[in-house]
Protein backbone atom coordinates (compact mmCIF):
# COMPACT_ATOMS: atom_id res chain seq x y z
CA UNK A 1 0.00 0.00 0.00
CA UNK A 2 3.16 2.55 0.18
CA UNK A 3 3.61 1.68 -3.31
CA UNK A 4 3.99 5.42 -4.54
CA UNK A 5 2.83 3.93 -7.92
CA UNK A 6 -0.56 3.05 -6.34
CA UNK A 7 -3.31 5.86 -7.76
CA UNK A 8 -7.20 5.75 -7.18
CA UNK A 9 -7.12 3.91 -10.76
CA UNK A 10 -5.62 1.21 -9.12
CA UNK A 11 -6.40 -2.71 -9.93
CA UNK A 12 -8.87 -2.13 -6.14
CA UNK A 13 -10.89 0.12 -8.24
CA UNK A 14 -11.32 -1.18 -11.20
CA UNK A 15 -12.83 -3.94 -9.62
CA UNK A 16 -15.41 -1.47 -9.14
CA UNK A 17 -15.95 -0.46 -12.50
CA UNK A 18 -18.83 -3.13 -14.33
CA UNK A 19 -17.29 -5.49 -17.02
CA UNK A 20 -19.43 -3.31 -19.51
CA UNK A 21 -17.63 0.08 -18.66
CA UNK A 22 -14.23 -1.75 -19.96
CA UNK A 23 -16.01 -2.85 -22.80
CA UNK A 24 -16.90 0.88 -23.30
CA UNK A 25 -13.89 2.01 -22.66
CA UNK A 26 -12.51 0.77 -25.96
CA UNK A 27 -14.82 3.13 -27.91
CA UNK A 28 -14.83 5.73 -25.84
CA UNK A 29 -12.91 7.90 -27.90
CA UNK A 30 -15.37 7.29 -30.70
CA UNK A 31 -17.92 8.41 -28.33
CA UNK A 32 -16.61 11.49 -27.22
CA UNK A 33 -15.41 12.14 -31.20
CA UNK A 34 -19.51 11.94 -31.95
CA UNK A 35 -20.41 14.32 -29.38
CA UNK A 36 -18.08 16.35 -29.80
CA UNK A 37 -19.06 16.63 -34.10
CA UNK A 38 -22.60 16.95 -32.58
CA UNK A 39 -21.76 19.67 -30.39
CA UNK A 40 -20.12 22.00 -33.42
CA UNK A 41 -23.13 21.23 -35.78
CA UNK A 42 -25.36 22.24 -33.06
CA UNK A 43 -23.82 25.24 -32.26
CA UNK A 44 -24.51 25.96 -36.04
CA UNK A 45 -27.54 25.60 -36.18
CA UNK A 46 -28.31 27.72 -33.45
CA UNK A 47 -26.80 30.60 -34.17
CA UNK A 48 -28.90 30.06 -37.43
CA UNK A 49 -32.15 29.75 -36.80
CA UNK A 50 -34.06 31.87 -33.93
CA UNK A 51 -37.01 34.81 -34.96
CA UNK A 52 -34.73 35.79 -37.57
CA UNK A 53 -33.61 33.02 -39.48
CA UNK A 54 -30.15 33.29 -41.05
CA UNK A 55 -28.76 31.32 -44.04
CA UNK A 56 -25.18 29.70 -43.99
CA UNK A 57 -24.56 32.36 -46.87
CA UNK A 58 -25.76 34.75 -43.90
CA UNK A 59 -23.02 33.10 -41.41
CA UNK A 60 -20.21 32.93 -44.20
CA UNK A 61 -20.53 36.39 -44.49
CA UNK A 62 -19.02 37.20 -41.12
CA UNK A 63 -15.79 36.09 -41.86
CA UNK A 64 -15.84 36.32 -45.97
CA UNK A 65 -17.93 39.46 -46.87
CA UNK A 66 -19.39 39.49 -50.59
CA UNK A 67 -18.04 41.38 -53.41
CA UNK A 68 -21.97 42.16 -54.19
CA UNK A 69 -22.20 43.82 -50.32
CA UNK A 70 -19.99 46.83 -51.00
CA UNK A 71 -21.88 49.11 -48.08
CA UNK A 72 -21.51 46.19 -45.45
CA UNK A 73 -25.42 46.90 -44.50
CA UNK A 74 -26.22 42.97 -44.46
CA UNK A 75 -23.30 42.10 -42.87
CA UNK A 76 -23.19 44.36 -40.24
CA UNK A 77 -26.50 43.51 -39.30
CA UNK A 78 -25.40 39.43 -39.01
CA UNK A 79 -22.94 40.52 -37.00
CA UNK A 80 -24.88 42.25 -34.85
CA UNK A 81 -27.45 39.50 -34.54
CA UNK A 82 -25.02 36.82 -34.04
CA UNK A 83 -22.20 38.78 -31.56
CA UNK A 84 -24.60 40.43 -29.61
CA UNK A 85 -27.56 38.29 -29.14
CA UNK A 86 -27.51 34.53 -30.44
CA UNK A 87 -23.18 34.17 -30.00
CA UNK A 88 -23.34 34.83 -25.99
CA UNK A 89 -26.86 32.96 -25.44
CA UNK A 90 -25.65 30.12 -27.47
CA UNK A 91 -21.99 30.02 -25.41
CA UNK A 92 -23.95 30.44 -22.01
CA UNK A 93 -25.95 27.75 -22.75
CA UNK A 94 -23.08 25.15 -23.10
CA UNK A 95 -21.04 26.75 -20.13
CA UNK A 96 -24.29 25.83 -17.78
CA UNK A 97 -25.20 22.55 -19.32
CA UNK A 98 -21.90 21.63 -18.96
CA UNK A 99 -21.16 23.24 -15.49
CA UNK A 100 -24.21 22.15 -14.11
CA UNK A 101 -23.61 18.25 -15.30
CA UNK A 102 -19.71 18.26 -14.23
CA UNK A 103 -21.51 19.61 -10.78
CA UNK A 104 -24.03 17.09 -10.68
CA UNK A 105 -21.71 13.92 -11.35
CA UNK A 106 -18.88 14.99 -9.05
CA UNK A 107 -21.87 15.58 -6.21
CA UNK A 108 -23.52 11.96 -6.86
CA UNK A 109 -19.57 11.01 -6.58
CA UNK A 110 -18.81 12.16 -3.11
CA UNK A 111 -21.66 10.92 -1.44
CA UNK A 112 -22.01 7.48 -3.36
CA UNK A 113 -25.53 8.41 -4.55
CA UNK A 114 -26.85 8.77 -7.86
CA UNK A 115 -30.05 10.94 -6.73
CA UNK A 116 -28.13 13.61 -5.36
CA UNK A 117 -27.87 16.55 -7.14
CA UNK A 118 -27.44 20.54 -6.72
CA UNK A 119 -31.15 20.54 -6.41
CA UNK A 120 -31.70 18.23 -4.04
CA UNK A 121 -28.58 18.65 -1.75
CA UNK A 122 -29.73 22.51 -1.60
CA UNK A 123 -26.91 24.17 -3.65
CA UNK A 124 -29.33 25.82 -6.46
CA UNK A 125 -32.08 27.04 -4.06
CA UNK A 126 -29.42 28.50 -2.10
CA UNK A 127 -27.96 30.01 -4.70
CA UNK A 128 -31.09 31.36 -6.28
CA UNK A 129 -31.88 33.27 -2.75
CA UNK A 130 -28.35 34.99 -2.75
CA UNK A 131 -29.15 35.89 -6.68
CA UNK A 132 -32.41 37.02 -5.44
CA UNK A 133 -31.07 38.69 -3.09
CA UNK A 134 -28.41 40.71 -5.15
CA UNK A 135 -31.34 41.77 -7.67
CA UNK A 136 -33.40 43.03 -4.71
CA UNK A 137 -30.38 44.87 -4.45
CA UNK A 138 -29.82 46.16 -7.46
CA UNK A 139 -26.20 44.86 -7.21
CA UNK A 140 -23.69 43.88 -10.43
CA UNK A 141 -23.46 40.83 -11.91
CA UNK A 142 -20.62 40.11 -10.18
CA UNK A 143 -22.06 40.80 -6.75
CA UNK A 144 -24.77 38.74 -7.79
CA UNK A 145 -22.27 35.81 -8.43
CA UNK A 146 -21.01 36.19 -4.91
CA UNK A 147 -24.15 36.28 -2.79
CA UNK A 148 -25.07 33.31 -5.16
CA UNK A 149 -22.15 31.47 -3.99
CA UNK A 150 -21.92 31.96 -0.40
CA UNK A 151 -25.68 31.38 0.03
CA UNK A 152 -25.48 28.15 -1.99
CA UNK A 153 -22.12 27.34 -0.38
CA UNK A 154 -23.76 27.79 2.79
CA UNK A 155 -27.04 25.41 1.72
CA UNK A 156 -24.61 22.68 0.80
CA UNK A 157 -22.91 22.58 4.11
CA UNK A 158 -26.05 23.36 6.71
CA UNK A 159 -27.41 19.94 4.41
CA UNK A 160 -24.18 17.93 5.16
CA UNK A 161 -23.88 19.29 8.89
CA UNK A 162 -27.57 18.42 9.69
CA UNK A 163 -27.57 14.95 7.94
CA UNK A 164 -24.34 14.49 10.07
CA UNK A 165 -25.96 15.16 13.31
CA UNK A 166 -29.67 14.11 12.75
CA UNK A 167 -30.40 11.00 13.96
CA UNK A 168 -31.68 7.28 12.43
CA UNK A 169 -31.76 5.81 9.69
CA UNK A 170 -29.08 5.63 6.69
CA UNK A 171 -26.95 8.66 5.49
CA UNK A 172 -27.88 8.89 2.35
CA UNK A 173 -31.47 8.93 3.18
CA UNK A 174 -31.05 11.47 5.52
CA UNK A 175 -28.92 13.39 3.42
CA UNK A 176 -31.62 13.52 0.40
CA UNK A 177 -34.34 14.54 3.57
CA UNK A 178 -32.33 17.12 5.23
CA UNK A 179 -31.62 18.67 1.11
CA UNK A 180 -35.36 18.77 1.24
CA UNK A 181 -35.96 20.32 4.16
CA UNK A 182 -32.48 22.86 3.28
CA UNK A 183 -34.23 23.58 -0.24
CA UNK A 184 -37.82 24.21 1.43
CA UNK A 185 -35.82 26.75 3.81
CA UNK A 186 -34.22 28.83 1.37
CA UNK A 187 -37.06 29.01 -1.23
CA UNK A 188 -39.09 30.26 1.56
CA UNK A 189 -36.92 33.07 1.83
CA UNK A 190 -36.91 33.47 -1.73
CA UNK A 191 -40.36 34.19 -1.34
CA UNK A 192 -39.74 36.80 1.32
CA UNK A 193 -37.59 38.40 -0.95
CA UNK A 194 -40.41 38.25 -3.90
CA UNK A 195 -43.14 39.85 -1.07
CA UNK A 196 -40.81 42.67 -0.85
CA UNK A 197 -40.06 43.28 -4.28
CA UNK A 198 -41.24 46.30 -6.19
CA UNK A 199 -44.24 44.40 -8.29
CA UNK A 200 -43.34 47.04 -10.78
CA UNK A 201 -39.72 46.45 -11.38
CA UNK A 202 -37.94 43.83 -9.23
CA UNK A 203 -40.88 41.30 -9.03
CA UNK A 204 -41.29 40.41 -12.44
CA UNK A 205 -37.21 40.22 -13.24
CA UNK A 206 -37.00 37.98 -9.88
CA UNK A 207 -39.79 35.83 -11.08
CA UNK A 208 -38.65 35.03 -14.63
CA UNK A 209 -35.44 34.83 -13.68
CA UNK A 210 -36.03 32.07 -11.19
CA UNK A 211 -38.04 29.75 -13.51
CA UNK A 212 -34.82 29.87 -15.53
CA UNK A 213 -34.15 32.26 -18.55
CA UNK A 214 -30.96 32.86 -21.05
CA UNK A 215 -32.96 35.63 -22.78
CA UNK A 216 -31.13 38.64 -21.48
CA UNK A 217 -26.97 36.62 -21.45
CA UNK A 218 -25.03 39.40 -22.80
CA UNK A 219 -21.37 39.08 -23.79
CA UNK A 220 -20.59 40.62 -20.44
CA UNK A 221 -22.25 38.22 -18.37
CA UNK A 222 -20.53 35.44 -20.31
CA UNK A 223 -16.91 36.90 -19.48
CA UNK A 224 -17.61 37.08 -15.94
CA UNK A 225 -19.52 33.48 -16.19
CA UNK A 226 -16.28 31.93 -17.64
CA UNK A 227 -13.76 32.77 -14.43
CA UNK A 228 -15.65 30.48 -11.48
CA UNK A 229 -16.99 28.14 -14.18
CA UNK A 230 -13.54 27.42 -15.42
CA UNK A 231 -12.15 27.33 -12.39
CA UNK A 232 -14.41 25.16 -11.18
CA UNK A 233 -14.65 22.42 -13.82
CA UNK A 234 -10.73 22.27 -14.18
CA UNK A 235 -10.91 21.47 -10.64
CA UNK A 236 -13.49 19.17 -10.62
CA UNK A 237 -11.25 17.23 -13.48
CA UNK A 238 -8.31 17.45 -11.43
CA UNK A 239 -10.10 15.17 -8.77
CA UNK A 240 -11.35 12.56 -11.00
CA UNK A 241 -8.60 9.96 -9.23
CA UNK A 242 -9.25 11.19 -6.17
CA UNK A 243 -13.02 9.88 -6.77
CA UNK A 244 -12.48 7.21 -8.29
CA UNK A 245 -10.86 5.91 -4.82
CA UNK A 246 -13.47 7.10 -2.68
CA UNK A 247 -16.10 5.14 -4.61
CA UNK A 248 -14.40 2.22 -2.29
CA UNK A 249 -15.16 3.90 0.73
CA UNK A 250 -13.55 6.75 3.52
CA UNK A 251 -11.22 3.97 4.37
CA UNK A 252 -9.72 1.84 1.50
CA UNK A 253 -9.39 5.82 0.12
CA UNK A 254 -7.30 6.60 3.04
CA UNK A 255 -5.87 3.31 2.33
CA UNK A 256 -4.72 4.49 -1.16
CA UNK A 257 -3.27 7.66 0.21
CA UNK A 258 -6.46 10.24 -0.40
CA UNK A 259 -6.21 12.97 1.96
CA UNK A 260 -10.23 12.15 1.74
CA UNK A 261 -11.47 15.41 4.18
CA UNK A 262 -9.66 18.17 1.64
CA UNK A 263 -10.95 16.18 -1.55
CA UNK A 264 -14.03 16.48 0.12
CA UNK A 265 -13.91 19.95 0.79
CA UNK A 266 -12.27 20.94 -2.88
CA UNK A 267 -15.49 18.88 -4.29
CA UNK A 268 -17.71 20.82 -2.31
CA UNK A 269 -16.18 24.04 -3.14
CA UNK A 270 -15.95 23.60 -6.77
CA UNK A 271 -19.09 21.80 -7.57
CA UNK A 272 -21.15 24.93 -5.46
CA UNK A 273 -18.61 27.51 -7.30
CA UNK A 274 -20.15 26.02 -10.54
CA UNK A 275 -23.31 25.82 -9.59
CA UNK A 276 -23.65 29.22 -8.11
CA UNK A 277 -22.17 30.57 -11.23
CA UNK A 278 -24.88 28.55 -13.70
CA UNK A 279 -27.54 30.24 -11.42
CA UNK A 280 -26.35 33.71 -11.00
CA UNK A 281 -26.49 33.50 -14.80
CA UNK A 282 -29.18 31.59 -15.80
CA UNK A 283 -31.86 30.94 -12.92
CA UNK A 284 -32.90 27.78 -11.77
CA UNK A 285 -32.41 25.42 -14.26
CA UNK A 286 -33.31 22.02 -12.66
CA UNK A 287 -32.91 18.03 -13.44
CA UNK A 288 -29.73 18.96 -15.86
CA UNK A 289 -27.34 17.62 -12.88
CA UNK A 290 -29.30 14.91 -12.12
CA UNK A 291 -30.45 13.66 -15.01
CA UNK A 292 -27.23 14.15 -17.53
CA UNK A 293 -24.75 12.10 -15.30
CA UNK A 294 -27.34 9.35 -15.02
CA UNK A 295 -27.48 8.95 -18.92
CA UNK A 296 -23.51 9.49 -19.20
CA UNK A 297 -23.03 6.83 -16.58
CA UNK A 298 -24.93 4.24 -18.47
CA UNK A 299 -23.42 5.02 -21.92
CA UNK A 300 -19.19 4.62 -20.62
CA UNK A 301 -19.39 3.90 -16.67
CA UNK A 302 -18.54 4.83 -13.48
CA UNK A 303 -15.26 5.92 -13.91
CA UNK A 304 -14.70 9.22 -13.52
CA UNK A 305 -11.97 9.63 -15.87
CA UNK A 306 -14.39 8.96 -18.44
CA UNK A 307 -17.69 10.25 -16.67
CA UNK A 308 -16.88 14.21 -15.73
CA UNK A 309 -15.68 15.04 -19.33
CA UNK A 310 -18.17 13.21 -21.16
CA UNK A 311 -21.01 14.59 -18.68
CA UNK A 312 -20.02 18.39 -19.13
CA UNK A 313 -19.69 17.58 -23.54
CA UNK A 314 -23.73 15.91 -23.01
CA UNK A 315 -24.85 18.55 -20.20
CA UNK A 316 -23.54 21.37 -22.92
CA UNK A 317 -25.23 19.25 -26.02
CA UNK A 318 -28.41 18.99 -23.83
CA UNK A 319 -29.45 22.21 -22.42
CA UNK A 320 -28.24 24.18 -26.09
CA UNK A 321 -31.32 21.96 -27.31
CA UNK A 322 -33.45 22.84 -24.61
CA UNK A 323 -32.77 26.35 -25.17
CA UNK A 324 -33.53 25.74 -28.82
CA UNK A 325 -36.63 24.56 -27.95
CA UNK A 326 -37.76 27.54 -25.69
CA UNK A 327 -36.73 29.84 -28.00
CA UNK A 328 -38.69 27.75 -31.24
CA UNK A 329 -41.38 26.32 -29.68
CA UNK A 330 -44.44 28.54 -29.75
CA UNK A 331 -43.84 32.67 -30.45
CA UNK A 332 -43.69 33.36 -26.82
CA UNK A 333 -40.28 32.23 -25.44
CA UNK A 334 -40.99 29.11 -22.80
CA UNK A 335 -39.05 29.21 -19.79
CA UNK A 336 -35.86 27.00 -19.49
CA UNK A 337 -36.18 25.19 -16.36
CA UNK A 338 -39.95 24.35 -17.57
CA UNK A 339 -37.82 22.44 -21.09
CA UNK A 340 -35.26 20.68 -19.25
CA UNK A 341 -38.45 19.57 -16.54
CA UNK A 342 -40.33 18.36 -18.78
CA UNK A 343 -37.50 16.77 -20.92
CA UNK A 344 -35.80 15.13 -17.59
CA UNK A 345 -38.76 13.73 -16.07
CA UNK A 346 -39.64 11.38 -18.82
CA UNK A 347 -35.96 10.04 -19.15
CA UNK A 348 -35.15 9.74 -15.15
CA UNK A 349 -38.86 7.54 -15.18
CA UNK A 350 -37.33 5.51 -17.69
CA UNK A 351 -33.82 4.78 -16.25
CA UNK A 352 -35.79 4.13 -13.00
CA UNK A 353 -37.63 1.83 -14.51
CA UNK A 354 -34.49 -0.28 -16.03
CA UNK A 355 -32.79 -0.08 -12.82
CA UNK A 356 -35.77 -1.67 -11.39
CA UNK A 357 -35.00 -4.51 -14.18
CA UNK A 358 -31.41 -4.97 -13.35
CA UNK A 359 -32.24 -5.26 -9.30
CA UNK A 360 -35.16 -7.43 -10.20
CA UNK A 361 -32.98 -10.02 -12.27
């Protein structure tokens, strides 16, 4: 065990990983390739279609302008369309998809439990009071991202401290109860904050926001989105190993030389630092973290090596088609978090309903 060649991927815990996930393994770069090809020719059309669609003549112009377009008029008005509206919704769409799955998987990680998510351990609610709280305020983005990530910071660790000290029964169920009861807390003072609102002004921003919204992403908001989301997903990435061993347990990680309290820590840190950052952004954009690391665990495994990066490449691919769909659906723009509800629920039934199978045979 003092082998300093011995890493989380060890032979101990691969053992953990199912015969399948190997078998994955193989093609995973094949996978990842095919996501990745989806991804661009998503992005593509996106920034095509919308109220005003665009033709690829229309894109092409941006970077080759036409001999026949000697005043510029129809190009600077692409431009305009695409760098100032469609460009920075399209890129904030993939940072939270992708921050929010990386979140999601790393949190269902630490605590060995594949229904824990930033919803449910508390992390988005508390994040959507501090954002709440900063546009009571009338405070900058930036302030916004800090209130949002203290509060949610705070959520995470009131869930872990109470489901530490409450009594009976196992830890992950009380974990999941005492994110409940954590959530219920904070979105009650959520609606405190909404009673005291200006119903003229505040009210109705606070409101839309919360039911999740990239309507209003401007380029700005997307520079100061990048920072804590980077920061956060590189160091989510960086403790993929680190994971991997405490799938075993607290003490066969020890075992392996995981300083297991920091890791802990770092995960909690980063994954709320990401998830603050999605919400201060984008609202409350729910099921994305729970859902998108379920599906990404079935298609190449457990393994984290293979599970963060391929969760943040689906959780980008994902909610860039949900926002596609609020934005085409019907003339009014829907909501986000009402697309990814109604696209998550119908998926988690179904994996719940083939995990049923595999326990049953």
């Amino acid at each position: 065990m003092n082998d300093p060649d011995i890493r989380p991927e060890s032979e101990a815990v691969r053992q953990t990983i199912p015969p399948a996930a190997v078998g994955v393994r193989n093609s995973l770069w094949l996978r990842t390739a095919i996501l990745a090809a989806a991804l661009v020719v998503s992005v593509g059309i996106s920034l095509r279609y919308g109220a005003h669609p665009l033709s690829w003549a229309d894109l092409l112009q941006v970077w080759f302008p036409s001999a026949s377009d000697s005043a510029g008029t129809g190009r600077a008005t692409v431009i305009s369309l695409l760098w100032e509206i469609r460009l920075p919704r399209v890129l904030a769409a993939l940072a939270v998809g992708a921050g929010l799955s990386v979140a999601g998987a790393s949190y269902q990680g630490l605590f060995r439990n594949s229904l824990v998510s930033p919803d449910i351990l508390g992390a988005s609610a508390g994040a959507a009071l501090g954002a709440a709280l900063g546009l009571l305020l009338s405070l900058s983005i930036i302030g916004i991202q800090m209130l949002a990530f203290f509060c949610g910071l705070g959520a995470v660790t009131l869930t872990y401290l109470l489901s530490r000290t409450v009594g009976g029964g196992h830890f992950t169920l009380r974990l999941v109860l005492t994110g409940m009861v954590v959530s219920s807390l904070f979105m009650a003072g959520i609606s405190v904050i909404k009673a005291l609102a200006d119903p003229y002004s505040k009210l109705p921003a606070i409101t839309f926001w919360l039911m999740g919204s990239l309507s209003s992403v401007t380029r700005a908001d997307v520079r100061l989105l990048a920072i804590p989301l980077a920061a956060g997903i590189v160091a989510l990435l960086a403790l993929r190993w680190p994971l991997n061993a405490m799938a075993l347990g607290d003490e066969e990680a020890r075992a392996l030389g995981v300083p297991t309290g920091l890791v802990r820590l770092l995960v909690l840190v980063s994954a709320t630092l990401v998830t603050s950052a999605t919400v201060a952004v984008g609202g409350m954009v729910g099921w994305v973290g729970l859902m998108v690391p379920h599906v990404t665990r079935f298609w190449v495994g457990p393994n984290h090596r293979e599970l963060l990066p391929v969760s943040a490449l689906l959780g980008a691919l994902f909610l860039l088609w949900a926002d596609n769909l609020a934005r085409w659906m019907f003339a009014v723009e829907f909501p986000l978090g009402v697309v990814t509800c109604a696209c998550g629920v119908p998926v988690f039934l179904f994996m719940l309903r083939r995990s049923q199978r595999s326990w049953a045979a």
